[in-house]
N, C-alpha and C. Protein backbone atom coordinates (compact mmCIF):
# COMPACT_ATOMS: atom_id res chain seq x y z
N UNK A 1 -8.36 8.38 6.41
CA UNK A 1 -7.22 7.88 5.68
C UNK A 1 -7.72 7.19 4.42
N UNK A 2 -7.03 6.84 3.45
CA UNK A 2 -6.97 6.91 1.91
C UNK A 2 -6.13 6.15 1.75
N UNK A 3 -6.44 4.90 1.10
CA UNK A 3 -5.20 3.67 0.60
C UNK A 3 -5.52 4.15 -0.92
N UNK A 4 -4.68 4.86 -1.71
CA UNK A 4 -4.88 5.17 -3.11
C UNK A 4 -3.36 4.45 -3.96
N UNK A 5 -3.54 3.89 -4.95
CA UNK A 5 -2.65 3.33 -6.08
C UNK A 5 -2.47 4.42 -7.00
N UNK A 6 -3.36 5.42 -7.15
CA UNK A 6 -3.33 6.15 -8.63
C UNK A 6 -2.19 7.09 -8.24
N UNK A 7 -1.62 8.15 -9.11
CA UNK A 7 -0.87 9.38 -8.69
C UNK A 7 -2.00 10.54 -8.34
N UNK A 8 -2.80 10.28 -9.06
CA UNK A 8 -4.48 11.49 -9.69
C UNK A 8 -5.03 11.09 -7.69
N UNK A 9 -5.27 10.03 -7.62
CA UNK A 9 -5.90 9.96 -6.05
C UNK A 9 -4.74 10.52 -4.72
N UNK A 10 -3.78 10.01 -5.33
CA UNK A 10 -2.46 10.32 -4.35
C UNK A 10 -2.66 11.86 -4.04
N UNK A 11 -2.53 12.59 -5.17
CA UNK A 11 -2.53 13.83 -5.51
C UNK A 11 -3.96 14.57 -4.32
N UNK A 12 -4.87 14.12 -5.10
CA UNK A 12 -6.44 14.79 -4.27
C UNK A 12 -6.38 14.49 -3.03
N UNK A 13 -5.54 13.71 -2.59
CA UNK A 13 -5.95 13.61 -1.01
C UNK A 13 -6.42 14.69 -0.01
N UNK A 14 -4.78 15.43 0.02
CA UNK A 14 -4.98 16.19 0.91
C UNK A 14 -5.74 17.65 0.48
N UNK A 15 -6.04 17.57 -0.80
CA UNK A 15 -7.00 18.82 -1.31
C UNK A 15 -8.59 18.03 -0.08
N UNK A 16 -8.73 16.82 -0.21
CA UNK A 16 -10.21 16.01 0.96
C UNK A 16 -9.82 15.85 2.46
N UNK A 17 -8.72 16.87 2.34
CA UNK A 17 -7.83 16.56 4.19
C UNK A 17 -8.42 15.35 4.55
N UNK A 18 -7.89 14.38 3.36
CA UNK A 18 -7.08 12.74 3.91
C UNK A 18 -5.96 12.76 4.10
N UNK A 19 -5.36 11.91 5.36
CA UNK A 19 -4.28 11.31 5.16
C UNK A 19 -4.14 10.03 4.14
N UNK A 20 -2.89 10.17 3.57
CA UNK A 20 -2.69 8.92 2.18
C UNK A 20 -1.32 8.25 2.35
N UNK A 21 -2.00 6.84 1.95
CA UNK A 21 -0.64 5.77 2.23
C UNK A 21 -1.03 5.30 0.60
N UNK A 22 0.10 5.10 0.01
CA UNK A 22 0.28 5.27 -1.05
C UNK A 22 0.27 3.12 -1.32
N UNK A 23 -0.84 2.57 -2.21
CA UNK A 23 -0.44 1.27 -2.37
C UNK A 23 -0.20 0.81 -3.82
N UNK A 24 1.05 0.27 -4.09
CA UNK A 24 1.52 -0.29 -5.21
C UNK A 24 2.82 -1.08 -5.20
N UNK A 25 3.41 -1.52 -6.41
CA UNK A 25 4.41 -1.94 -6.32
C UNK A 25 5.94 -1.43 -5.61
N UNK A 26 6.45 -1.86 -5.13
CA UNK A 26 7.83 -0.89 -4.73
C UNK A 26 8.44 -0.05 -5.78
N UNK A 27 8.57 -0.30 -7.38
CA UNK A 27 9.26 0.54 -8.31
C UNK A 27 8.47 1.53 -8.20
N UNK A 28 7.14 2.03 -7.45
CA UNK A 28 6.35 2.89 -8.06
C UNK A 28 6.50 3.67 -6.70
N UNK A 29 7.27 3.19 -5.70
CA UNK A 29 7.18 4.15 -4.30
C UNK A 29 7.62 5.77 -5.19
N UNK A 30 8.93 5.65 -5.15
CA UNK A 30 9.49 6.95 -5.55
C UNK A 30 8.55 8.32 -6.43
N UNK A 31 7.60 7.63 -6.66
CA UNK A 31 6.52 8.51 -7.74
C UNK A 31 5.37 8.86 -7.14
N UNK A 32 4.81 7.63 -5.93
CA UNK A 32 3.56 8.25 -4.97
C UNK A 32 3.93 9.01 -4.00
N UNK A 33 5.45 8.92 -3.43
CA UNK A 33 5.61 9.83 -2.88
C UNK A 33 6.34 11.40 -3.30
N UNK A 34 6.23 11.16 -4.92
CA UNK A 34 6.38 12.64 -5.17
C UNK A 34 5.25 13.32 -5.15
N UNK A 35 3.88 12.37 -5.28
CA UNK A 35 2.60 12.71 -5.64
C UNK A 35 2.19 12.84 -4.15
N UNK A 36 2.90 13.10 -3.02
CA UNK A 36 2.37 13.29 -1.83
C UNK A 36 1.74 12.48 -0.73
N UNK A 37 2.57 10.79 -1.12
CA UNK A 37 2.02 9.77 -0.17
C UNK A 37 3.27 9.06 0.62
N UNK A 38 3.73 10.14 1.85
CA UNK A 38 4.72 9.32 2.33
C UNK A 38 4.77 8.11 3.29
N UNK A 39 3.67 7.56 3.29
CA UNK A 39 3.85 6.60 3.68
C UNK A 39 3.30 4.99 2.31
N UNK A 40 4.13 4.30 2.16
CA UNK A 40 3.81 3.58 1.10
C UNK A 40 3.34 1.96 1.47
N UNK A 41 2.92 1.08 0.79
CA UNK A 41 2.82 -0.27 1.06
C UNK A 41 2.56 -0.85 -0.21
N UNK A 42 3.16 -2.17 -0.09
CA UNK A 42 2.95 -3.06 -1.28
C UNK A 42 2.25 -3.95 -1.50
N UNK A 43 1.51 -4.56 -0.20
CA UNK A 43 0.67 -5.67 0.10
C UNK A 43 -0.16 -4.96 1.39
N UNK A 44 -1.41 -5.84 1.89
CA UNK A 44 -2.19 -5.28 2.77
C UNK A 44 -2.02 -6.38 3.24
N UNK A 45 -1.61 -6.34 5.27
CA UNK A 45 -1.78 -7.63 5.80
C UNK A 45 -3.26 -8.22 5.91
N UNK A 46 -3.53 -9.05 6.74
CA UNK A 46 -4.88 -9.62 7.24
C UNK A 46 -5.30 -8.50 8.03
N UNK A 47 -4.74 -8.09 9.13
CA UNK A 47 -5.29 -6.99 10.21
C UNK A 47 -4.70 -5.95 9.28
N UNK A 48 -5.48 -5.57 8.25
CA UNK A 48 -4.75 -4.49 7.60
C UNK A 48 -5.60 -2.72 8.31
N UNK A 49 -6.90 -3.06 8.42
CA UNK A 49 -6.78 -2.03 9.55
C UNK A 49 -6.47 -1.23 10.33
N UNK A 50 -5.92 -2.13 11.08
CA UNK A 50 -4.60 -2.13 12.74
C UNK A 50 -3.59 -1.93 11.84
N UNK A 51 -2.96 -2.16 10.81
CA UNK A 51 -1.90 -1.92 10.28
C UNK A 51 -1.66 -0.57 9.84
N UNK A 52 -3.06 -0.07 8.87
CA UNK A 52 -3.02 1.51 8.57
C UNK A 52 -3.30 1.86 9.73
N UNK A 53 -3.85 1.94 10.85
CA UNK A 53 -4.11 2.85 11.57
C UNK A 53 -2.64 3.19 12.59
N UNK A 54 -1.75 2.01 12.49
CA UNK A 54 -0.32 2.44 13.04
C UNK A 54 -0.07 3.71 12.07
N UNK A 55 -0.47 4.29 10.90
CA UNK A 55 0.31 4.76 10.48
C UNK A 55 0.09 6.36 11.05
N UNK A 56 -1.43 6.46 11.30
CA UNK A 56 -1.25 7.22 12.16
C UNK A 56 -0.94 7.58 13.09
N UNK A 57 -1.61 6.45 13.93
CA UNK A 57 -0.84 6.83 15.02
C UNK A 57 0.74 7.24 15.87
N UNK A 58 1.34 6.78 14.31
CA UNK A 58 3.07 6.63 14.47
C UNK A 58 3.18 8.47 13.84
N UNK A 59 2.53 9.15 13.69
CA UNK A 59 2.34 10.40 13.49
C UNK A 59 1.41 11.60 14.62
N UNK A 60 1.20 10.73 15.65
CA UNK A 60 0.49 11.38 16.57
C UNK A 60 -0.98 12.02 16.11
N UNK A 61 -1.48 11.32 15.52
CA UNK A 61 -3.20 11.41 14.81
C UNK A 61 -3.57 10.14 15.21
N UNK A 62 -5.26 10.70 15.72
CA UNK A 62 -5.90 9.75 16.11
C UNK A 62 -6.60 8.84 15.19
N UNK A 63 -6.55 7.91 14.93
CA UNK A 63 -7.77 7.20 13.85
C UNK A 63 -9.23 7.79 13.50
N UNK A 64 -9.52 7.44 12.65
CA UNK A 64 -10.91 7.52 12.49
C UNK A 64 -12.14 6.80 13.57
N UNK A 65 -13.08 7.20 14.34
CA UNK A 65 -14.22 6.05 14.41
C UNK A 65 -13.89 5.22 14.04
N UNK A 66 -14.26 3.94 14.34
CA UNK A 66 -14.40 2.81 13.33
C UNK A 66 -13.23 2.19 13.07
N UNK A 67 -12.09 2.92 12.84
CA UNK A 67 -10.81 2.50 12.21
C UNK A 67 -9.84 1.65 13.51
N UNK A 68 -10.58 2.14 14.88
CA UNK A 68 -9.83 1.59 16.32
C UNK A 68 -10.12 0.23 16.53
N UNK A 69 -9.37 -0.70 16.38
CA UNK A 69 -9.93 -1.68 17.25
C UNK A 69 -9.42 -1.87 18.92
């Protein structure tokens, strides 16, 4: 998985079969997810980790190594 801000990174993801959560401001959701990041965020919590890795898992994909706590 891939926390990318740019549209250019948004974009390459899945050309690197990443999954991508798109991070920026909220006015800018509507544009990362034209650029192919449907899942978005505006802030990263503390357990931000555990936080992206819900996002897979809320998609039935397993985390990365490493990414489990």
């Amino acid at each position: 998985m891939v926390v990318e801000g740019l549209l250019a990174g948004v974009s390459a993801a899945p050309t690197a079969g990443m999954e991508c959560v798109g991070f920026a401001p909220s006015p800018w959701f509507t544009e990362l997810t034209r650029a192919g990041a449907p899942d978005r965020v505006r802030e990263l919590p503390p357990d931000a980790t555990g936080h992206l890795s819900g996002f897979l898992t809320a998609g039935g994909r397993k985390p990365a190594a490493g990414a489990e706590k």
